[in-house]
C-alpha atoms as a PDB file:
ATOM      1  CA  UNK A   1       0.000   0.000   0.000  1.00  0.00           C
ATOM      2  CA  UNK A   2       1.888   3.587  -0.577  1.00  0.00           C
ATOM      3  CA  UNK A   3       2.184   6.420   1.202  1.00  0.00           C
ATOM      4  CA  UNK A   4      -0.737   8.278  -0.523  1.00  0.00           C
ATOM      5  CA  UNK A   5      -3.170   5.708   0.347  1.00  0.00           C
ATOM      6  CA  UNK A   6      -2.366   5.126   4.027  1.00  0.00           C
ATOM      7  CA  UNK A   7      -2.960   8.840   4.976  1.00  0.00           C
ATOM      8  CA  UNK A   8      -6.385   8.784   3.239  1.00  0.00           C
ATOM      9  CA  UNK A   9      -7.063   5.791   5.302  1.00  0.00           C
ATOM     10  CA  UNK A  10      -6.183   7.439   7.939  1.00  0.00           C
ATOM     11  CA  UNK A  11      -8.008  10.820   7.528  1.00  0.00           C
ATOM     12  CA  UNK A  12     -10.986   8.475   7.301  1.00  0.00           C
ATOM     13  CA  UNK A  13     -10.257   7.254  10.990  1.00  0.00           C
ATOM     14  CA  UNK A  14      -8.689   4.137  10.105  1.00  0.00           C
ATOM     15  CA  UNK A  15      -5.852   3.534  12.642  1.00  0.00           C
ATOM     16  CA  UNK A  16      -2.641   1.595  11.939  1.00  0.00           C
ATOM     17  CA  UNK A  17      -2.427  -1.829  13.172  1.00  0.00           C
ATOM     18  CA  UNK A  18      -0.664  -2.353  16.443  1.00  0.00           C
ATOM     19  CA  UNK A  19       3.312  -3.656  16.051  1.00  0.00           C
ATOM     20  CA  UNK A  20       3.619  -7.282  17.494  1.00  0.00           C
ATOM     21  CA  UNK A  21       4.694  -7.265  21.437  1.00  0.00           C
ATOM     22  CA  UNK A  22       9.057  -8.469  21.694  1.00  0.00           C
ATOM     23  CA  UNK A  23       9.126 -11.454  23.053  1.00  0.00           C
ATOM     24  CA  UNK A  24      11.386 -12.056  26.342  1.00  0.00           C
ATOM     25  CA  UNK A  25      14.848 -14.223  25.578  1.00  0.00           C
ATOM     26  CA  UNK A  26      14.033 -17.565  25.853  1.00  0.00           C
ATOM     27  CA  UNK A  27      17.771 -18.349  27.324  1.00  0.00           C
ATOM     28  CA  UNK A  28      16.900 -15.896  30.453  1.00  0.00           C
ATOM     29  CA  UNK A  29      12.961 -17.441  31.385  1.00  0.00           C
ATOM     30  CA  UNK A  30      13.622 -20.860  30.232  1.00  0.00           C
ATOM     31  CA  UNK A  31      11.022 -20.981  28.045  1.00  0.00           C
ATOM     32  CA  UNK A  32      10.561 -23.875  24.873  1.00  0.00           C
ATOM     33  CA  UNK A  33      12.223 -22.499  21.702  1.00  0.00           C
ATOM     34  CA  UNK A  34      15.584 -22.255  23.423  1.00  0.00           C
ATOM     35  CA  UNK A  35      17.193 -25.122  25.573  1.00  0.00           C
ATOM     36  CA  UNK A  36      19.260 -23.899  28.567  1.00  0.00           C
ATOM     37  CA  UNK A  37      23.355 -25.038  28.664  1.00  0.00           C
ATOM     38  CA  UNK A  38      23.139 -28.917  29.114  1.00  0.00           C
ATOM     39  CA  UNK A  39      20.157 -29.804  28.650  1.00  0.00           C
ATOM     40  CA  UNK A  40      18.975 -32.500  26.637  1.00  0.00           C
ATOM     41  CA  UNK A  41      16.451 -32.366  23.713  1.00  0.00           C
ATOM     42  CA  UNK A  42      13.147 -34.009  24.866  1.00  0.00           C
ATOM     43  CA  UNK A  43      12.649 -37.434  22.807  1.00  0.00           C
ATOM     44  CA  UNK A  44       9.557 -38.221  21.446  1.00  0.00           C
ATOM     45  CA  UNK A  45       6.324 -39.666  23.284  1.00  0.00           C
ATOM     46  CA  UNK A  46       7.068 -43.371  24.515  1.00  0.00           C
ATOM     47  CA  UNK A  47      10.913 -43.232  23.442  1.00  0.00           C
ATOM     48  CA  UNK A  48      13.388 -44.144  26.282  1.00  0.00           C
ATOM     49  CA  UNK A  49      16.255 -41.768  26.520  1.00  0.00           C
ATOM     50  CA  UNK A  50      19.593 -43.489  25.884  1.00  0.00           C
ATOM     51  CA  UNK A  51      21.799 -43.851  29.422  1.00  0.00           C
ATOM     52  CA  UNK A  52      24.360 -41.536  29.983  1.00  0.00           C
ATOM     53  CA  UNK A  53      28.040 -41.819  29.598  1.00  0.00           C
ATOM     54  CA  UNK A  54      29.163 -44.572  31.965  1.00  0.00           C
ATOM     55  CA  UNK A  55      25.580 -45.549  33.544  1.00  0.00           C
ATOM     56  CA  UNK A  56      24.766 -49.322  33.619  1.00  0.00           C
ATOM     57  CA  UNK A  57      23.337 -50.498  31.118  1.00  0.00           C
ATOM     58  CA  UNK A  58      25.109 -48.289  28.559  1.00  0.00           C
ATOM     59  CA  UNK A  59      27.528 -50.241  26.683  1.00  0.00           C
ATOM     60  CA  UNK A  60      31.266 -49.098  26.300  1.00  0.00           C
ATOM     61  CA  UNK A  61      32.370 -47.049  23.295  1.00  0.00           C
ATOM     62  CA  UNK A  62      35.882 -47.275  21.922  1.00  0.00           C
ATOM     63  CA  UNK A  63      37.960 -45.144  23.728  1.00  0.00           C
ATOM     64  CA  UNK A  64      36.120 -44.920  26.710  1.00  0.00           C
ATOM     65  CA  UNK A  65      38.568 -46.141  28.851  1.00  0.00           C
ATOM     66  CA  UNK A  66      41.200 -44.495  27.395  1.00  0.00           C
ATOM     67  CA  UNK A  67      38.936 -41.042  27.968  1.00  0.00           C
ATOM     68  CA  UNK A  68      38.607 -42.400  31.693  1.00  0.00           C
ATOM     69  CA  UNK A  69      42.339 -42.900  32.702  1.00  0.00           C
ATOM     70  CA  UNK A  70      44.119 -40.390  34.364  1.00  0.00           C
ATOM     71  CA  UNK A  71      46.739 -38.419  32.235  1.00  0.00           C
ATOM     72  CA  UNK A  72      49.798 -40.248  31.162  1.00  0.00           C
ATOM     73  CA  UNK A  73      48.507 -43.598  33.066  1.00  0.00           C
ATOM     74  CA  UNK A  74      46.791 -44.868  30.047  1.00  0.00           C
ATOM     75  CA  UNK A  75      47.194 -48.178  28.210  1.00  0.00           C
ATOM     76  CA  UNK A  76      46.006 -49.981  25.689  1.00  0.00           C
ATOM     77  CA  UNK A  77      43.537 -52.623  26.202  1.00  0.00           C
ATOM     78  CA  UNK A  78      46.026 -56.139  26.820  1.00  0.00           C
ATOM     79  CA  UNK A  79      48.690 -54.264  27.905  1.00  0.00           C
ATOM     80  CA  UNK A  80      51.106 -55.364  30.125  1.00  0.00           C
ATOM     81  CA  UNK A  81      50.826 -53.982  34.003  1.00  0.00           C
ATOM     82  CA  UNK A  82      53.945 -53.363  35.568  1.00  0.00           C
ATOM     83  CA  UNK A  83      55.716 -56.326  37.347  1.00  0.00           C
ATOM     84  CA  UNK A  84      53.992 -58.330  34.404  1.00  0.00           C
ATOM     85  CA  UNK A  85      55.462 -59.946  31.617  1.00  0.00           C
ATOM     86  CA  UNK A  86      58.272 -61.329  30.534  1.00  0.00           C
ATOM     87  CA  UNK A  87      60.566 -60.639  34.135  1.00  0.00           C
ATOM     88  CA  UNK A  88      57.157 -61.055  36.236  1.00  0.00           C
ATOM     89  CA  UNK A  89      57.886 -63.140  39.598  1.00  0.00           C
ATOM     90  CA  UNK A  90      61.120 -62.691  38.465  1.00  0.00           C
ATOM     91  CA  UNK A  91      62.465 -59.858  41.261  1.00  0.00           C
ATOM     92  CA  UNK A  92      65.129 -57.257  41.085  1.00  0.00           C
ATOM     93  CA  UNK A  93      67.567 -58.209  37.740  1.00  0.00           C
ATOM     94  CA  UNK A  94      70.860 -59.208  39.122  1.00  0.00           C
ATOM     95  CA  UNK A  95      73.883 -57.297  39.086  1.00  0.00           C
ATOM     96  CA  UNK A  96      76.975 -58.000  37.024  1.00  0.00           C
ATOM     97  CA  UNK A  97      78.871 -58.650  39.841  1.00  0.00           C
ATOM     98  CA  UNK A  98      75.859 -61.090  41.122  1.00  0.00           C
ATOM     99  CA  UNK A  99      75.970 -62.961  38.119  1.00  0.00           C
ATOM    100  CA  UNK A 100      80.403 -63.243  37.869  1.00  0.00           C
ATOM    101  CA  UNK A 101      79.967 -64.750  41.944  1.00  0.00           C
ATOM    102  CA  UNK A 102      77.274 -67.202  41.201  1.00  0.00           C
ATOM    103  CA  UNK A 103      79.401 -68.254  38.156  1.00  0.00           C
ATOM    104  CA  UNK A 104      82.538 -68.806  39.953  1.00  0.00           C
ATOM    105  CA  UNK A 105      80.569 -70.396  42.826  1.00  0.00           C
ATOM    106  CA  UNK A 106      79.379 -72.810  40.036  1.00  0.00           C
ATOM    107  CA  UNK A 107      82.977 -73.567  38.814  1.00  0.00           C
ATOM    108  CA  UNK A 108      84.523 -74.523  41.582  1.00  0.00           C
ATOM    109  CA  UNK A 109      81.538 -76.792  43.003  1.00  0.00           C
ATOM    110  CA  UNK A 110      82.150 -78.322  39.474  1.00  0.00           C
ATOM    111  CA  UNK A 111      85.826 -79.020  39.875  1.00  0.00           C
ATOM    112  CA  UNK A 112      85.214 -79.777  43.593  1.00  0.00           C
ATOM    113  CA  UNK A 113      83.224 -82.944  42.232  1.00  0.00           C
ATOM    114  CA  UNK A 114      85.631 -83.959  39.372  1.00  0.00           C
ATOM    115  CA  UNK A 115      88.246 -84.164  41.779  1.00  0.00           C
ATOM    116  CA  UNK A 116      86.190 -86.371  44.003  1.00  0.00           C
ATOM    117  CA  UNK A 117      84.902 -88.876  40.878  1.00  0.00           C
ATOM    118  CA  UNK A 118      88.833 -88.577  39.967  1.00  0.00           C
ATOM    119  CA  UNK A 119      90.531 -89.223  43.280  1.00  0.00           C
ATOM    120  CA  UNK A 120      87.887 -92.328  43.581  1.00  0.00           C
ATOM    121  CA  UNK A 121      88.800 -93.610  40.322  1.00  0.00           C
ATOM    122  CA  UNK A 122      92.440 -93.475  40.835  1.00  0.00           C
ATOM    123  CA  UNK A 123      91.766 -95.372  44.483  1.00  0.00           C
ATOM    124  CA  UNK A 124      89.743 -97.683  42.882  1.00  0.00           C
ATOM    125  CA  UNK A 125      92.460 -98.401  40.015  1.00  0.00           C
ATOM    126  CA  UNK A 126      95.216 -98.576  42.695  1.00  0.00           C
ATOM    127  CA  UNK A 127      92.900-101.213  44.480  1.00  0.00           C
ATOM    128  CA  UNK A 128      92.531-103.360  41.129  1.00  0.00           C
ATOM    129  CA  UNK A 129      96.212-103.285  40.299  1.00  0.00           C
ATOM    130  CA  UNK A 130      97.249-104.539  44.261  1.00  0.00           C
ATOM    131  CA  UNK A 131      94.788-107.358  43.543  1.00  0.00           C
ATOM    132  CA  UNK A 132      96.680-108.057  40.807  1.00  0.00           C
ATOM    133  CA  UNK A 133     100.109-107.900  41.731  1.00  0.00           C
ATOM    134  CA  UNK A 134      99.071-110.252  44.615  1.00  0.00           C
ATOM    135  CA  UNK A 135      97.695-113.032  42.719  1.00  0.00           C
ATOM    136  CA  UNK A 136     100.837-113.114  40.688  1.00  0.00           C
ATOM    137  CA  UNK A 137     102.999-112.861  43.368  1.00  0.00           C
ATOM    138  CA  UNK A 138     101.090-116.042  45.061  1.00  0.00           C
ATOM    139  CA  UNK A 139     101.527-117.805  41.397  1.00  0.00           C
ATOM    140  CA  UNK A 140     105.565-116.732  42.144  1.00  0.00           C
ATOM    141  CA  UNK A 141     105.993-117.956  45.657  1.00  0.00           C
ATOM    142  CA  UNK A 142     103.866-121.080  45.057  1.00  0.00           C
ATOM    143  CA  UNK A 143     106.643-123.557  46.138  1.00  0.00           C
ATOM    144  CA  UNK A 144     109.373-121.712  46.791  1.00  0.00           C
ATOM    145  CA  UNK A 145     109.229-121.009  50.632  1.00  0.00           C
ATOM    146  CA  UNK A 146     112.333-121.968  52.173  1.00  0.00           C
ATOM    147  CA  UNK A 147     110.848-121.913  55.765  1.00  0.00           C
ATOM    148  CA  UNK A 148     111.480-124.620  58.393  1.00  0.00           C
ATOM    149  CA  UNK A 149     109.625-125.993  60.902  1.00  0.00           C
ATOM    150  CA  UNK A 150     112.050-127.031  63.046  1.00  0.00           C
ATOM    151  CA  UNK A 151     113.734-123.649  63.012  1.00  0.00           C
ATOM    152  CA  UNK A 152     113.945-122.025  66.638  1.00  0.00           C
ATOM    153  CA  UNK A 153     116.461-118.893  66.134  1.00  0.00           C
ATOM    154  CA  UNK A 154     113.948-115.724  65.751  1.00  0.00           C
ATOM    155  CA  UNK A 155     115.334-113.717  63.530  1.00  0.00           C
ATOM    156  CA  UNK A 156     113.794-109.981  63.950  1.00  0.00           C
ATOM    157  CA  UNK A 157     113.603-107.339  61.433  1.00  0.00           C
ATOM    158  CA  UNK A 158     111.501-103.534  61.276  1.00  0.00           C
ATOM    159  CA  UNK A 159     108.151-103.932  58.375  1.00  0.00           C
ATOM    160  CA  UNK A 160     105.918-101.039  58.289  1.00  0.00           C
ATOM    161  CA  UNK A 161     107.151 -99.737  61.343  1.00  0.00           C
ATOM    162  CA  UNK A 162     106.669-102.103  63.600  1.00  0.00           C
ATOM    163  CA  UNK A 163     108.837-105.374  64.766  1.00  0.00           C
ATOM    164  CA  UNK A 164     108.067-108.778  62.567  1.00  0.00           C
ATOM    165  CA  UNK A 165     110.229-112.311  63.009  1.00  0.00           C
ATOM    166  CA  UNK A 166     111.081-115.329  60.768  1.00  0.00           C
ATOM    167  CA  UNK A 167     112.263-118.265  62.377  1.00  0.00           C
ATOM    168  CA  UNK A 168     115.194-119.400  60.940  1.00  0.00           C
ATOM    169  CA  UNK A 169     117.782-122.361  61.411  1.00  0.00           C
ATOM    170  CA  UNK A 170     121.454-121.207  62.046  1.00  0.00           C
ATOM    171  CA  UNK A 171     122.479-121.923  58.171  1.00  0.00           C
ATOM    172  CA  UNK A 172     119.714-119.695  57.291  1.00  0.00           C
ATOM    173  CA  UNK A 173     120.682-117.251  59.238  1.00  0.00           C
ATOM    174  CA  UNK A 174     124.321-117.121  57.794  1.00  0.00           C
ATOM    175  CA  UNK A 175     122.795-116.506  54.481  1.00  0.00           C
ATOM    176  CA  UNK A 176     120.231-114.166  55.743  1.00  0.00           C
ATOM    177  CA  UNK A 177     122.307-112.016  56.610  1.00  0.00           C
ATOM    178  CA  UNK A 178     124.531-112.534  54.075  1.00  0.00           C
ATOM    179  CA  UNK A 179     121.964-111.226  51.460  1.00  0.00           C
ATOM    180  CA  UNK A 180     121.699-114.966  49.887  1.00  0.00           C
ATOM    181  CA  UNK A 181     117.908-114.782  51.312  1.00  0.00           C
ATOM    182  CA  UNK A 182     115.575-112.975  52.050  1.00  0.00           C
ATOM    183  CA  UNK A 183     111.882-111.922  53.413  1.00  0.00           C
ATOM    184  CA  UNK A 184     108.934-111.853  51.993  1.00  0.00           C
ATOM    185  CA  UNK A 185     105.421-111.125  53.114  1.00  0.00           C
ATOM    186  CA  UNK A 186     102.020-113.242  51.960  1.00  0.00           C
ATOM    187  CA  UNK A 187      99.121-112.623  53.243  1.00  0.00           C
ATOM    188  CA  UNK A 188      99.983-112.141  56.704  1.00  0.00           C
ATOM    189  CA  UNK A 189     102.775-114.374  56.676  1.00  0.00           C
ATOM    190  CA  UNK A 190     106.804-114.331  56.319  1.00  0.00           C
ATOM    191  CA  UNK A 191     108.242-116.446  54.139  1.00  0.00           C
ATOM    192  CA  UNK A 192     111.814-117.051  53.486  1.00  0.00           C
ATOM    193  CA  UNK A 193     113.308-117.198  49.628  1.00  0.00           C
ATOM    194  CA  UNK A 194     116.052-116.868  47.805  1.00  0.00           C
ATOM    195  CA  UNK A 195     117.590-113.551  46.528  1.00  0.00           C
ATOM    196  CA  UNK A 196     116.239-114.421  42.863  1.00  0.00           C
ATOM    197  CA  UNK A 197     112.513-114.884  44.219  1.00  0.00           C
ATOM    198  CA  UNK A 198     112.793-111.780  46.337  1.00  0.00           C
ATOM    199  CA  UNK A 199     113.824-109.704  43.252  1.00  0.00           C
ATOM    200  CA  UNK A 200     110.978-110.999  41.163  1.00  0.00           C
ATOM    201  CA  UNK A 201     108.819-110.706  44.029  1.00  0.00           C
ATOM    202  CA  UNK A 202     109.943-106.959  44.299  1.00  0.00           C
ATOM    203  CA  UNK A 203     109.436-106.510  40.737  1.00  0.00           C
ATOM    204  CA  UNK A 204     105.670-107.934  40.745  1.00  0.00           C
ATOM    205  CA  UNK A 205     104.699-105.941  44.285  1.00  0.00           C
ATOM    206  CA  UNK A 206     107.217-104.401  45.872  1.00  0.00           C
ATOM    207  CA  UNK A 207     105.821-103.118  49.335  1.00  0.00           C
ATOM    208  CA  UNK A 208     105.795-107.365  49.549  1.00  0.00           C
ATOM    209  CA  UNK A 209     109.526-107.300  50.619  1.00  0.00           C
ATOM    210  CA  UNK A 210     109.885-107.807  54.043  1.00  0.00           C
ATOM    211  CA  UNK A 211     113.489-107.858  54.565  1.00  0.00           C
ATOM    212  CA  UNK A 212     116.549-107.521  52.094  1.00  0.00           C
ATOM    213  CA  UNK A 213     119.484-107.518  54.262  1.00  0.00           C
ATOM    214  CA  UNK A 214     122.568-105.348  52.712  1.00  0.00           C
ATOM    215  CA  UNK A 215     125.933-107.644  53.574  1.00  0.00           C
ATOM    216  CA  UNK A 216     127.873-104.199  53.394  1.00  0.00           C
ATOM    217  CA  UNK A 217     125.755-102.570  55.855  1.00  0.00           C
ATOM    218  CA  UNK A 218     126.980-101.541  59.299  1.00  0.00           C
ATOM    219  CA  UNK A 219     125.236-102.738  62.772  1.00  0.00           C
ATOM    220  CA  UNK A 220     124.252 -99.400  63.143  1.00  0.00           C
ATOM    221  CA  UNK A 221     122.053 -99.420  60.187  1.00  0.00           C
ATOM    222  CA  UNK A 222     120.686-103.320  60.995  1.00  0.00           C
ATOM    223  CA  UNK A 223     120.855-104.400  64.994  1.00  0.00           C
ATOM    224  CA  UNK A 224     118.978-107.359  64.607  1.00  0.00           C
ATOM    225  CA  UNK A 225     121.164-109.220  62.474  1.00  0.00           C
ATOM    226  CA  UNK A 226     123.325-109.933  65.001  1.00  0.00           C
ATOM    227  CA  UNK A 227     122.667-113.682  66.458  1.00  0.00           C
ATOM    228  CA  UNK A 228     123.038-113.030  70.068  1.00  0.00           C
ATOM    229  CA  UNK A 229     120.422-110.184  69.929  1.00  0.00           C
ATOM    230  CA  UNK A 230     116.860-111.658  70.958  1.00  0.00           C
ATOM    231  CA  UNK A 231     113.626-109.677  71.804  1.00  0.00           C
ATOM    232  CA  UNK A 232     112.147-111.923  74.289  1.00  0.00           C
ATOM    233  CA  UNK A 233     109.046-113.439  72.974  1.00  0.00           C
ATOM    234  CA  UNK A 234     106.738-111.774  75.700  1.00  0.00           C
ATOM    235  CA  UNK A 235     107.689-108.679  74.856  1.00  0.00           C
ATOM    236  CA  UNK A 236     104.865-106.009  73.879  1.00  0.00           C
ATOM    237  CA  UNK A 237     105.508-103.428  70.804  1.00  0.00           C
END
């Protein structure tokens, strides 16, 4: 409508039409139209709202968790916790100097134990080779003992440190200590050979010679071969 026609209206008693009342801001009374800060849109009739963030019943969204962990503490999901893994139950790593003790410790309980499987081998090979040399030396002196049982003269003599006797008859004694005979021990007992037995007898087992009397030797060196020294027979070494 112009200009020109509004004033006629007007002069005719027409009056203009009332401007439209402002309406308040709907952020300050809260009305519908605009939604205060937070709130959630209103679902429709008979629609159940969805659960919050974190409420049971809502499931979990990727990332959640990462979203929920305190900042610099998070992991991913599977990760190992610490203590876990590879050195878990394991303890504090040991030290170089741990490791060079425990080693050494380990070495010499090693050679500690060869040398006791070696020094029982050698005792046991030392035990074979004396059961040995015996039988042969029985196989040598099988015949060949010159002792007599009617012999009375005692005729002493020092064997593994202690005093031993061979009764001998005065011939035998000439030769005895002459070197033409000698000593040697079986089992226990004292037999009396010739110097050819008592050198193969030395040469089988030697800690079997009893007594190999040097002709050159002083009195000094061997007391008993003298005929008028006797130990009485009572007496206790």
């Amino acid at each position: 409508m112009s200009d020109t026609l509004r004033d006629q209206l007007l002069g005719l008693g027409f009056k203009s039409a009332p401007k439209p009342e402002r309406k308040p801001d709907a952020r300050r009374d809260g009305r519908p139209g605009n939604k205060p800060h937070g709130a959630r849109p209103p679902g429709k009739p008979g629609e159940a709202r969805p659960p919050r963030e974190g409420a049971p019943g809502r499931p979990p969204r990727e990332g959640d968790a990462a979203r929920r962990a305190p900042h610099g503490k998070g992991r991913p999901v599977g990760g190992n916790r610490p203590g876990q893994g590879q050195n878990a139950g394991q303890g504090k790593p040991r030290s170089r100097e741990d490791i060079d003790l425990a080693k050494a410790y380990a070495i010499r309980a090693q050679k500690e134990k060869d040398d006791r499987i070696e020094a029982e081998r050698l005792k046991q090979e030392e035990a074979r080779l004396r059961r040995e040399a015996k039988a042969k030396l029985d196989v040598l002196l099988e015949g060949k003992s010159l002792n007599d049982a009617g012999a009375e003269i005692a005729r002493h003599f020092n064997y593994g440190g202690k005093i031993k006797r061979v009764y001998v008859t005065a011939d035998q004694l000439k030769a005895l200590n002459a070197g033409e005979l000698g000593v040697v021990q079986q089992n226990g007992r004292y037999l009396l050979v010739t110097a050819a037995v008592l050198d193969e007898a030395e040469a089988i087992f030697a800690p079997s010679v009893a007594l190999r009397v040097d002709p050159n030797a002083t009195a000094e060196a061997d007391p008993y071969a003298d005929p008028a020294y006797q130990v009485p027979d009572d007496l206790v070494w």
